[in-house]
Protein backbone atom coordinates (compact mmCIF):
# COMPACT_ATOMS: atom_id res chain seq x y z
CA UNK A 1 70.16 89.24 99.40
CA UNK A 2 71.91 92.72 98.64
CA UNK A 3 72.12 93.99 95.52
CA UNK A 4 74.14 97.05 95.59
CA UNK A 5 77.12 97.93 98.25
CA UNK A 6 76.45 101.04 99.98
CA UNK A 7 78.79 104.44 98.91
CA UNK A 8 80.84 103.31 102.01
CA UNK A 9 81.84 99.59 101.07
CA UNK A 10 82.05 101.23 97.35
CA UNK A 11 84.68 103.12 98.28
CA UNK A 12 86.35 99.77 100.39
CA UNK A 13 86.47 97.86 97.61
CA UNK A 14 88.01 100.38 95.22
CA UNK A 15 90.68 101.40 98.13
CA UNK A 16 91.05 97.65 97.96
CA UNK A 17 91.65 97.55 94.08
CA UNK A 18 93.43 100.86 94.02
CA UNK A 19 95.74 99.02 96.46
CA UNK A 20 96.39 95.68 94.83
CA UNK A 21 97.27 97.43 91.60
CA UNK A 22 99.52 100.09 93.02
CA UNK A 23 103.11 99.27 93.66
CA UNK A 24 106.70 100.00 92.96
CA UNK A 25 106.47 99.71 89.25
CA UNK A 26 103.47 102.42 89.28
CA UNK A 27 105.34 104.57 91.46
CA UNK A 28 108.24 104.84 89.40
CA UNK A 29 107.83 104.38 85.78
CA UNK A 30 105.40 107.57 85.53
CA UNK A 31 108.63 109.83 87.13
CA UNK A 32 110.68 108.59 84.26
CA UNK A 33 108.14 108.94 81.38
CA UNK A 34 107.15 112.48 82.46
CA UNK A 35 111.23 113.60 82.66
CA UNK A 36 111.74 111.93 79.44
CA UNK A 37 108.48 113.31 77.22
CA UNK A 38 109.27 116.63 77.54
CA UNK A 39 107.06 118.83 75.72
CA UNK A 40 105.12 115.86 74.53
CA UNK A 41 103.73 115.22 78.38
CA UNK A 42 100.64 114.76 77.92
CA UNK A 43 100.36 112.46 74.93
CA UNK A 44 102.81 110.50 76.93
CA UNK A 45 100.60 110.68 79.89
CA UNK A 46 97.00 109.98 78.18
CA UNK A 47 98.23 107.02 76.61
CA UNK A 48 100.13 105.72 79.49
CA UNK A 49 96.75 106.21 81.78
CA UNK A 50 95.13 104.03 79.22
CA UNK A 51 97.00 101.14 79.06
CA UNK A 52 98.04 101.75 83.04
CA UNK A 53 94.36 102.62 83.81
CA UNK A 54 91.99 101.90 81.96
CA UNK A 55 93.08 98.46 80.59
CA UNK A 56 93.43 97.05 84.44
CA UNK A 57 89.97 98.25 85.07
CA UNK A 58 88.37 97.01 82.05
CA UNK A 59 90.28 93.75 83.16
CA UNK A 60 88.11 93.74 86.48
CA UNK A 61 85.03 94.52 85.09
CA UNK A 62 85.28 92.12 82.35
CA UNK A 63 85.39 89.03 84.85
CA UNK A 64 82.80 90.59 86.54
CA UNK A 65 80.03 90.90 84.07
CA UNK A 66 81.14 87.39 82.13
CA UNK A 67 80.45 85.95 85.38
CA UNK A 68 83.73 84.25 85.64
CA UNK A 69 85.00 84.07 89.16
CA UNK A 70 88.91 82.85 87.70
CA UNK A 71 91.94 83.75 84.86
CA UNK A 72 91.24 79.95 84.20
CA UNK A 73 87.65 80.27 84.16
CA UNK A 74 87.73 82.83 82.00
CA UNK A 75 90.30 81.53 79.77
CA UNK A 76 88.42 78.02 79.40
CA UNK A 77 85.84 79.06 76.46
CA UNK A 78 89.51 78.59 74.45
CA UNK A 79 89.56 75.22 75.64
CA UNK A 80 91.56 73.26 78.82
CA UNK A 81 95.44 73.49 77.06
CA UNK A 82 95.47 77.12 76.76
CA UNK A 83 93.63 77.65 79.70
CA UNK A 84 95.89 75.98 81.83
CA UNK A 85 98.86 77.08 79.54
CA UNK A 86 97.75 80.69 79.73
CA UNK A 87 96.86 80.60 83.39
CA UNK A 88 99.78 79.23 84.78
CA UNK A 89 102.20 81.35 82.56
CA UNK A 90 100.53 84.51 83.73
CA UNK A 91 100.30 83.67 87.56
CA UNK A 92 104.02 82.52 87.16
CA UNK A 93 104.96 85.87 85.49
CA UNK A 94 103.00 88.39 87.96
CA UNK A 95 103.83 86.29 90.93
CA UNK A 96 106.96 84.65 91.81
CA UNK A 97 108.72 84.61 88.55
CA UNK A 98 109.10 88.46 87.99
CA UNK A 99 106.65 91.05 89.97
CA UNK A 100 106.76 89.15 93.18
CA UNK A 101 110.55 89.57 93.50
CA UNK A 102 110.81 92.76 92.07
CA UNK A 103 108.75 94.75 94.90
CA UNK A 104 111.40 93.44 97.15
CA UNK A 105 114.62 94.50 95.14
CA UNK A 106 112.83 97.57 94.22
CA UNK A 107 111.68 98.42 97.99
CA UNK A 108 114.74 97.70 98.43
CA UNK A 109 117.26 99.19 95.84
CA UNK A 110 115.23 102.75 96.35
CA UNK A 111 114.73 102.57 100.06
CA UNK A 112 117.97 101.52 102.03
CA UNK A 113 120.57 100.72 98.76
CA UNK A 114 121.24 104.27 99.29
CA UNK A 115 122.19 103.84 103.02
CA UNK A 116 124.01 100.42 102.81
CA UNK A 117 126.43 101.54 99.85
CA UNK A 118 128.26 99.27 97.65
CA UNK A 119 128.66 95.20 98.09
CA UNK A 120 125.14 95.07 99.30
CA UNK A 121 124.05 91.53 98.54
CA UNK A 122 124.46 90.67 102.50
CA UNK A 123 121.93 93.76 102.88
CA UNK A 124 119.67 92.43 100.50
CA UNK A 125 119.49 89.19 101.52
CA UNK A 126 118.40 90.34 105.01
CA UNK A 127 116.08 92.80 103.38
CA UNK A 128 114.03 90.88 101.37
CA UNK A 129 114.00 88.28 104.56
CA UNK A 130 112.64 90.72 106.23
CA UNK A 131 109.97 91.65 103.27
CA UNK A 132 108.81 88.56 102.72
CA UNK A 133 108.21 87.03 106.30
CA UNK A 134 105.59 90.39 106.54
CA UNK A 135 104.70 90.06 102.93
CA UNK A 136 103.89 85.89 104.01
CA UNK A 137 101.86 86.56 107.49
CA UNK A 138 99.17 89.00 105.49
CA UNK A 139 98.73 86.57 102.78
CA UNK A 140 97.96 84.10 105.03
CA UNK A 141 95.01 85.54 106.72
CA UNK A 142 93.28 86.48 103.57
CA UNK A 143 90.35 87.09 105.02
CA UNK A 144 91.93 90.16 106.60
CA UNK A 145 92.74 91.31 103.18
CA UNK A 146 90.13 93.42 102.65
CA UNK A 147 91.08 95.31 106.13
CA UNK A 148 94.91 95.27 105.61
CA UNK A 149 95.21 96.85 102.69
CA UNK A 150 92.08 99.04 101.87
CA UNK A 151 91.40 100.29 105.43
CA UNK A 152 95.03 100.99 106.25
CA UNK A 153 98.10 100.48 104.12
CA UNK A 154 96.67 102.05 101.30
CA UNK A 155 95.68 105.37 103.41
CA UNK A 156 99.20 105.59 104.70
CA UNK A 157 100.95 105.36 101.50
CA UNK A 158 98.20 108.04 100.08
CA UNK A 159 99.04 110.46 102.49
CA UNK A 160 102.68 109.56 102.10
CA UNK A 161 103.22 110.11 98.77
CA UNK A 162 100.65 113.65 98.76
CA UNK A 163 103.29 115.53 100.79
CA UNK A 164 105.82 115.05 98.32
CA UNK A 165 102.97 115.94 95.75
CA UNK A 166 101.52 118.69 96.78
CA UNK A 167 105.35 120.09 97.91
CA UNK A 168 105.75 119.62 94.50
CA UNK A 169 102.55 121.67 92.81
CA UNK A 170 103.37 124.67 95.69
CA UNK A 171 107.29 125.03 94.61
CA UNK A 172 107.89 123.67 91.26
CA UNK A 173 111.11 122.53 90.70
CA UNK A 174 111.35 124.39 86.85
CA UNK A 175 108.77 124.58 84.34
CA UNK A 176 106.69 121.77 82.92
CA UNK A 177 106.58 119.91 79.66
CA UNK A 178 109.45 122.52 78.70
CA UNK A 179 112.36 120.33 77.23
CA UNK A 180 113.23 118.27 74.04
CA UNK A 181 111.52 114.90 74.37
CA UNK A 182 114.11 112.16 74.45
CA UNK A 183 114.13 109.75 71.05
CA UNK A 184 111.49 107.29 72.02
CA UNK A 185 109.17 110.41 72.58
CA UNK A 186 109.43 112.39 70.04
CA UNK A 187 107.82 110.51 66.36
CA UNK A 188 104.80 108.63 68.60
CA UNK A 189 104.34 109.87 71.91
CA UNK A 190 101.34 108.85 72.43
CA UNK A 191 101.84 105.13 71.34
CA UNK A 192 105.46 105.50 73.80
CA UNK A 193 103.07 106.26 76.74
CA UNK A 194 100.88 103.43 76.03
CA UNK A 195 103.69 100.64 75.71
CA UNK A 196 104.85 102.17 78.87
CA UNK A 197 101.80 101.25 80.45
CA UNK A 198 102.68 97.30 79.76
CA UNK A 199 105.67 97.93 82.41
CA UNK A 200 103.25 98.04 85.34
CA UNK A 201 101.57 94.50 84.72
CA UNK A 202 98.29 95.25 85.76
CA UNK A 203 96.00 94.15 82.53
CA UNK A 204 97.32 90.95 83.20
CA UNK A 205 97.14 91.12 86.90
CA UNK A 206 93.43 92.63 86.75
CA UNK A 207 92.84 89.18 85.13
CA UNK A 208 94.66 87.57 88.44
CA UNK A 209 93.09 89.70 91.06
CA UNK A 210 89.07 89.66 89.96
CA UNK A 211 88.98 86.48 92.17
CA UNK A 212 89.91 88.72 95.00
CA UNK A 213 87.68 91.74 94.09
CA UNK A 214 84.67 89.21 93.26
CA UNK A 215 84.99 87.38 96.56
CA UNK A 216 85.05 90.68 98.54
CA UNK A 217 81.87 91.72 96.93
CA UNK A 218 80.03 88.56 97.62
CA UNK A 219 81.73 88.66 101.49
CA UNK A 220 79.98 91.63 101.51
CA UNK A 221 76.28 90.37 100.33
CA UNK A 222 75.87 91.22 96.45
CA UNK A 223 75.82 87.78 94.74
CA UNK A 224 74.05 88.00 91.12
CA UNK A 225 76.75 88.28 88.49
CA UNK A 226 74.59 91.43 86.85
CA UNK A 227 74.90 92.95 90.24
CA UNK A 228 78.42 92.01 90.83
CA UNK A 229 79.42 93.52 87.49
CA UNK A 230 77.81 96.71 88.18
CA UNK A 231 79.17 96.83 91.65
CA UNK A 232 82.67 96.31 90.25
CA UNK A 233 82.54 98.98 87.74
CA UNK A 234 81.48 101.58 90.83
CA UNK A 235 84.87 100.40 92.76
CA UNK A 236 86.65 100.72 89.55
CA UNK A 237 85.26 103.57 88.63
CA UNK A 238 86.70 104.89 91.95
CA UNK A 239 90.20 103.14 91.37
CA UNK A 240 90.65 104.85 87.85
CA UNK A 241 90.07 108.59 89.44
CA UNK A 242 92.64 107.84 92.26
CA UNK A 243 95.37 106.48 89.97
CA UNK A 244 94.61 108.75 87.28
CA UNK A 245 95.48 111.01 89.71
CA UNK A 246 98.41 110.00 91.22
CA UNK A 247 99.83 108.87 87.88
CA UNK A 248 99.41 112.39 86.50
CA UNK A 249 101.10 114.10 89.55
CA UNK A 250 103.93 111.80 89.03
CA UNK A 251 104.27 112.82 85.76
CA UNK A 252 104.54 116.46 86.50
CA UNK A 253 106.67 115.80 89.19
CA UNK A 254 108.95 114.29 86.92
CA UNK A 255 108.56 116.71 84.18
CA UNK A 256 109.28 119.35 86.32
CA UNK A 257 112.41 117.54 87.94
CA UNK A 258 114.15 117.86 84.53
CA UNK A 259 115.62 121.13 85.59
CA UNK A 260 117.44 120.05 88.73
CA UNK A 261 119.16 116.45 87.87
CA UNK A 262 120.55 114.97 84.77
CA UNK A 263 118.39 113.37 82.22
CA UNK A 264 118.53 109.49 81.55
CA UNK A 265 118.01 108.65 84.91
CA UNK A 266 115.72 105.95 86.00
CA UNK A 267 112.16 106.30 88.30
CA UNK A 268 113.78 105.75 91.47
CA UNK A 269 116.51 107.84 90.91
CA UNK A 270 114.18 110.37 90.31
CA UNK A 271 111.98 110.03 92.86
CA UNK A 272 115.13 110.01 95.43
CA UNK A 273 116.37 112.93 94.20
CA UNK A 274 112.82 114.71 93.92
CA UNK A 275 112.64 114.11 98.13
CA UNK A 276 116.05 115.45 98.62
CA UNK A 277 115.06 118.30 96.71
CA UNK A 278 111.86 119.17 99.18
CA UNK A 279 112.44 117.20 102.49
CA UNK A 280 116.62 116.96 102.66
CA UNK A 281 117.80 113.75 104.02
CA UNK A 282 114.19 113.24 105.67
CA UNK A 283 113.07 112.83 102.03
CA UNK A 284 115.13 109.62 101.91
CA UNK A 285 113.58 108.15 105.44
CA UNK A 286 109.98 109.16 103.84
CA UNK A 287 110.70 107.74 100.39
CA UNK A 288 111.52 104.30 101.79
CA UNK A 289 108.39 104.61 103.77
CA UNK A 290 106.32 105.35 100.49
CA UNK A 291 108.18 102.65 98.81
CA UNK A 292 108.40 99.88 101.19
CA UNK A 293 104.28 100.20 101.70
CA UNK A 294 103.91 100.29 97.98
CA UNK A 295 106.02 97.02 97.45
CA UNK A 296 104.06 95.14 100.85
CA UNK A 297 100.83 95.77 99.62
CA UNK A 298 101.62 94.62 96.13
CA UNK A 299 103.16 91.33 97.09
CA UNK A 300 100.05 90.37 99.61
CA UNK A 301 98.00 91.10 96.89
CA UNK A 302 99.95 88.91 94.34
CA UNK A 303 101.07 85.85 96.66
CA UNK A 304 97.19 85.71 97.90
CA UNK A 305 96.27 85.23 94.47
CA UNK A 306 98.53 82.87 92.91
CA UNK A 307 98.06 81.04 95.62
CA UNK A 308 94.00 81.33 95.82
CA UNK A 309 94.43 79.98 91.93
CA UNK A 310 96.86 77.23 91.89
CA UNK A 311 95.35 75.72 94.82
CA UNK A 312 92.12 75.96 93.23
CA UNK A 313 92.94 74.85 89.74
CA UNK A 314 95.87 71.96 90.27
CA UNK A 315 95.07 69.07 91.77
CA UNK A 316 98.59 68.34 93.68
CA UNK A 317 96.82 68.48 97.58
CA UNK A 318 98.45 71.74 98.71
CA UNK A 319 96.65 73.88 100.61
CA UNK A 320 96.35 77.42 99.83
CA UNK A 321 98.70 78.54 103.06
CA UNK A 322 101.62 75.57 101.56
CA UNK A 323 101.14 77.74 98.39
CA UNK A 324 101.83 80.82 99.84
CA UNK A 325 105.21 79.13 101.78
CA UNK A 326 106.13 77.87 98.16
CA UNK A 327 105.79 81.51 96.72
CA UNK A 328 107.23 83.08 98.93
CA UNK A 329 110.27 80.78 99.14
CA UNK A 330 110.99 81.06 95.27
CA UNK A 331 110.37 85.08 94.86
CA UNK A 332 112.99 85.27 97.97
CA UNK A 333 115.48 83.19 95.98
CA UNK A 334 114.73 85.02 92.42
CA UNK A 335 115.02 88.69 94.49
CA UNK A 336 118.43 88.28 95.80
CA UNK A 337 119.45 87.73 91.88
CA UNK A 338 119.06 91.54 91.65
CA UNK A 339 116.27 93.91 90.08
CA UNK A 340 118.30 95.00 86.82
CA UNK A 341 118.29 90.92 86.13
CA UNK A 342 114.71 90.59 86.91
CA UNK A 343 113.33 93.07 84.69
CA UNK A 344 115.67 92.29 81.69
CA UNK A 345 114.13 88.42 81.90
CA UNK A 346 110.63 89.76 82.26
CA UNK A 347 110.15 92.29 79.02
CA UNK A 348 109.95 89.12 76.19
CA UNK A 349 107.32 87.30 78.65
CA UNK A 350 105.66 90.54 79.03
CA UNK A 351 105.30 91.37 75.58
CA UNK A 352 103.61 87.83 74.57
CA UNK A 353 101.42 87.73 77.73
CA UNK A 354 100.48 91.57 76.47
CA UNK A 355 98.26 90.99 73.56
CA UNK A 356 96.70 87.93 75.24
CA UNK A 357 95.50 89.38 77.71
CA UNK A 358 93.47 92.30 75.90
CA UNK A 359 92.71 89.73 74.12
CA UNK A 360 90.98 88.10 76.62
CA UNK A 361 89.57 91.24 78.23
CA UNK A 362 88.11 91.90 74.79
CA UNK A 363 86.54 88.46 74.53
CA UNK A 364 85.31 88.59 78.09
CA UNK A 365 83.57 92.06 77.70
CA UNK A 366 81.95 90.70 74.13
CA UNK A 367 80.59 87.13 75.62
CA UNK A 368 77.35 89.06 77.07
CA UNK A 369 76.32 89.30 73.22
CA UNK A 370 78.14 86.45 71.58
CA UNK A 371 78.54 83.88 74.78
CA UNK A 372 81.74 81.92 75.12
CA UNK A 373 81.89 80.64 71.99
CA UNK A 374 84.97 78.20 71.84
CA UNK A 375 85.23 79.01 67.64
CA UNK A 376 85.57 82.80 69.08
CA UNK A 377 87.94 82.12 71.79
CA UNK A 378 90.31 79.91 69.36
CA UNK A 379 90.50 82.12 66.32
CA UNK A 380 90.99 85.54 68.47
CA UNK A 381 93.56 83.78 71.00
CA UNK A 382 95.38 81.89 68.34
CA UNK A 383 95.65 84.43 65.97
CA UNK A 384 96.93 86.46 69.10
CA UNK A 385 99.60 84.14 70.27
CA UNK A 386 100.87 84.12 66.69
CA UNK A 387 101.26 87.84 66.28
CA UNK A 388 102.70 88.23 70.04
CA UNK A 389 105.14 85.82 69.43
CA UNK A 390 107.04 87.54 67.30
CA UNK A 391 106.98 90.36 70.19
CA UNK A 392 108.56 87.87 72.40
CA UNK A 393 111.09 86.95 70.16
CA UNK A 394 112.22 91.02 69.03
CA UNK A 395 112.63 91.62 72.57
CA UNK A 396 115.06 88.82 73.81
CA UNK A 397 118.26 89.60 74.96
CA UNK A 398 120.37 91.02 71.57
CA UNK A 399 122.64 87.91 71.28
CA UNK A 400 119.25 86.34 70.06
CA UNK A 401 117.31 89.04 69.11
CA UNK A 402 119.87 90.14 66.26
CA UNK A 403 120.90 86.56 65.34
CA UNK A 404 120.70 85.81 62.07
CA UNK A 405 117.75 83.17 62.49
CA UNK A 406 115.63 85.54 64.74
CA UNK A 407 116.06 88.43 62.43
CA UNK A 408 114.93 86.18 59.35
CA UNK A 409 111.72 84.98 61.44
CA UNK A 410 110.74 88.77 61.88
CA UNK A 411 110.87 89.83 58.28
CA UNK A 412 107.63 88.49 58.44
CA UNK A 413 105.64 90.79 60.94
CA UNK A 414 107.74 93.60 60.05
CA UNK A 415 106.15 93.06 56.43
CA UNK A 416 102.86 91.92 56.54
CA UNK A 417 101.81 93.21 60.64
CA UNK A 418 100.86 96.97 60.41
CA UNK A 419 102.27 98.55 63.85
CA UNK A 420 104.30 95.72 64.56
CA UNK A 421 107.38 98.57 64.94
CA UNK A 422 105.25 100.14 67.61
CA UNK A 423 104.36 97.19 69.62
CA UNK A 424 100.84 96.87 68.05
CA UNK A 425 101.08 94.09 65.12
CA UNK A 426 98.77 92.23 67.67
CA UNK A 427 95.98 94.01 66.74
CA UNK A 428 95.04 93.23 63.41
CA UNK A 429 95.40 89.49 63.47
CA UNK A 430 93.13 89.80 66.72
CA UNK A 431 90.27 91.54 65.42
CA UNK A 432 90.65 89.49 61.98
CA UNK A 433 90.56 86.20 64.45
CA UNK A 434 87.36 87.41 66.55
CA UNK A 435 85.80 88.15 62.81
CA UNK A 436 86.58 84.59 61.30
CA UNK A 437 85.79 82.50 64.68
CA UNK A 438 82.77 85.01 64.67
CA UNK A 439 81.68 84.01 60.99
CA UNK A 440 82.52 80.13 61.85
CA UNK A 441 80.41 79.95 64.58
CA UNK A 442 77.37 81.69 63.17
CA UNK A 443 77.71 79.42 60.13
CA UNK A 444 77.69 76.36 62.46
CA UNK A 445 74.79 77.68 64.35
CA UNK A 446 72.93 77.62 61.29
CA UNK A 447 74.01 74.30 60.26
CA UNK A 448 72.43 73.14 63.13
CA UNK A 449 69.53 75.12 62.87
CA UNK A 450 68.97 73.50 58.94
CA UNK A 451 70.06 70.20 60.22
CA UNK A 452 67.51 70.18 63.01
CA UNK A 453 64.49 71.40 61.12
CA UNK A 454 64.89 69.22 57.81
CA UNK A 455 65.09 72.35 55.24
């Protein structure tokens, strides 16, 4: 039995991973951060890599080396209810509730909305038709996965998105990190960057697409969770360097871009405007191109694994391909509501399923020293959910966020949960959770240890 992938499938897998993490939402939220930071670039940008990066990774790698081969797997140790509670909300939210639809209204909105003009909803509706038939006849034939996206789609959109790049690098469009940072950027840029990380999804869709990763290192002969772990930090390992640097050119791309378009615009604007700049109304055909690949690959990645999981985990008898007709199906119907809808319903989900999942990660990396220890899990998780609650609820729409009730509840965090201003009064009630379940434990171990030898 292997124990190590050669340089070659190395480099597969982490095309594979680089793939399945990079869509729309990548593509376009470093454009807007890098216009918007100003001279405060790369705070912005180092923080945003972290939380964009290195969080997704650590994700991946942390399923690996537990030896967990699920989100509900690895979510168990905290017992069956949140498992399945935790599981299901976080498939739900990466896959057909919010990121599903949203490659197809942003492949979409960026790639033809330009073309169709106004009253576009008869567009759309054969658009995302369109999207998701293709989107539906990879996801199928996952074990073509590996092929589809590492060997091929992810290539094209590389090569894509470099001539716009590297067009970009040889004639700058002004000078970089050389205007006033707008107000978000300007007290905490680096913590800015890092909440602007969350909008990508991809710490809690690391947690979704191990099972993918993991299977295509066993398809490929490494079996031994030690060896799997390892393996899986060498694909990462290659992932990180090739968003890290597509993430920073997007950045300075958008920095740069500052001096030919008005500020307050958002990532595909941006982007549009950036290919009209360099490549006149070819710009536009090769944008959609970038775009449209970018979406596909995403939403093969994310129907094959929701439906890999809830086929897996409920016991309803539906196949994994009925799954995939079911997803499909209700991400077409949530699309055609329109992106500016979807992402306003997703932020409070995002912001509770957050915290939980670096939670998780955390816990995951930690169980090859402490185990998983159900005390551990329940503390740290519970302690989490408590704190990211209180996210959830600051970040509903402002008819409930300001109500009088709401506001009352968060006097609370806002006085007793350092950072909770920033986005970070998660943190402290986590690591004080880990340390009590921690403490619990190891006094129960002892118990036992006194009860079993009579002293």
């Amino acid at each position: 039995m292997k124990k190590k992938l050669s340089f070659k499938e190395v480099l597969l897998v982490g095309s594979l991973l680089f793939g399945l993490y990079f869509g729309a939402g990548n593509l376009i939220f470093p454009l807007e951060l890098g216009q918007k930071s100003g001279v405060n670039l790369t705070p912005v940008t180092i923080g945003f890599l972290l939380s964009g990066v290195g969080l997704p990774i650590l994700g991946i790698v942390a399923t690996g080396l537990s030896d967990s081969e699920s989100l509900f797997e690895s979510a168990k140790p905290a017992g069956d209810f949140f498992a399945y509670f935790f599981t299901i909300l976080l498939y739900l939210t990466i896959g057909p509730g919010f990121a599903i639809p949203r490659t197809a209204t942003v492949s979409y909105e960026v790639g033809l909305k330009g073309l169709v003009g106004a009253n576009d909803s008869l567009y759309l509706l054969i658009f995302s038709i369109i999207f998701f038939l293709l989107a539906y006849l990879f996801a199928v034939k996952k074990g073509n996965l590996i092929d589809t996206i590492g060997k091929y789609m992810t290539p094209i959109f590389l090569i894509l998105l470099a001539l716009i790049a590297i067009l970009g690098f040889i004639k700058p469009m002004g000078p970089v990190a050389s205007i006033d940072p707008t107000k978000e950027y300007q007290t905490s840029p680096f913590t800015a960057g890092f909440i602007d990380g969350y909008n990508t999804l991809d710490a809690p869709a690391s947690l979704a697409f191990a099972v993918l990763i993991i299977a295509a290192i066993k398809k490929l002969g490494v079996t031994e969770p030690a060896d799997i772990g390892r393996e899986v930090l060498k694909a990462g390992i290659v992932c990180l360097v090739a968003m890290g640097v597509v993430y920073s050119s997007l950045a300075y791309l958008g920095s740069t871009s500052a001096h030919i378009m008005d500020g307050g615009e958002n990532g595909a604007i941006i982007l549009a405007k950036i290919s009209n700049h360099y490549l006149g109304s070819f710009g536009h055909i090769l944008l959609s191109l970038i775009v449209f690949i970018a979406c596909l690959k995403t939403a093969i990645g994310l129907i094959s694994a929701c439906s890999e999981m809830f086929s897996e985990m409920l016991s309803f008898n539906i196949s994994y391909k009925q799954y995939c007709i079911i997803f499909v199906i209700v991400s077409f119907l949530i699309a055609n509501l329109g992106l500016t809808r979807i992402i306003s319903l997703s932020i409070p989900v995002l912001m509770f399923l957050y915290p939980l999942s670096i939670a998780l990660i955390f816990l995951s990396m930690v169980s090859i020293k402490t185990g998983k220890r159900e005390t551990i899990y329940k503390w740290t998780l519970g302690l989490t959910a408590f704190a990211a609650f209180f996210d959830l609820l600051i970040n509903l729409p402002e008819s409930i966020s300001k109500s009088n009730f709401v506001t009352s509840i968060l006097t609370f965090p806002n006085k007793y949960l350092p950072g909770f201003s920033l986005g970070f009064g998660w943190i402290i009630p986590t690591m004080l959770g880990f340390v009590i379940g921690y403490m619990i434990d190891k006094a129960k171990k002892k118990s036992k240890v006194t009860y079993t030898t009579g002293k």
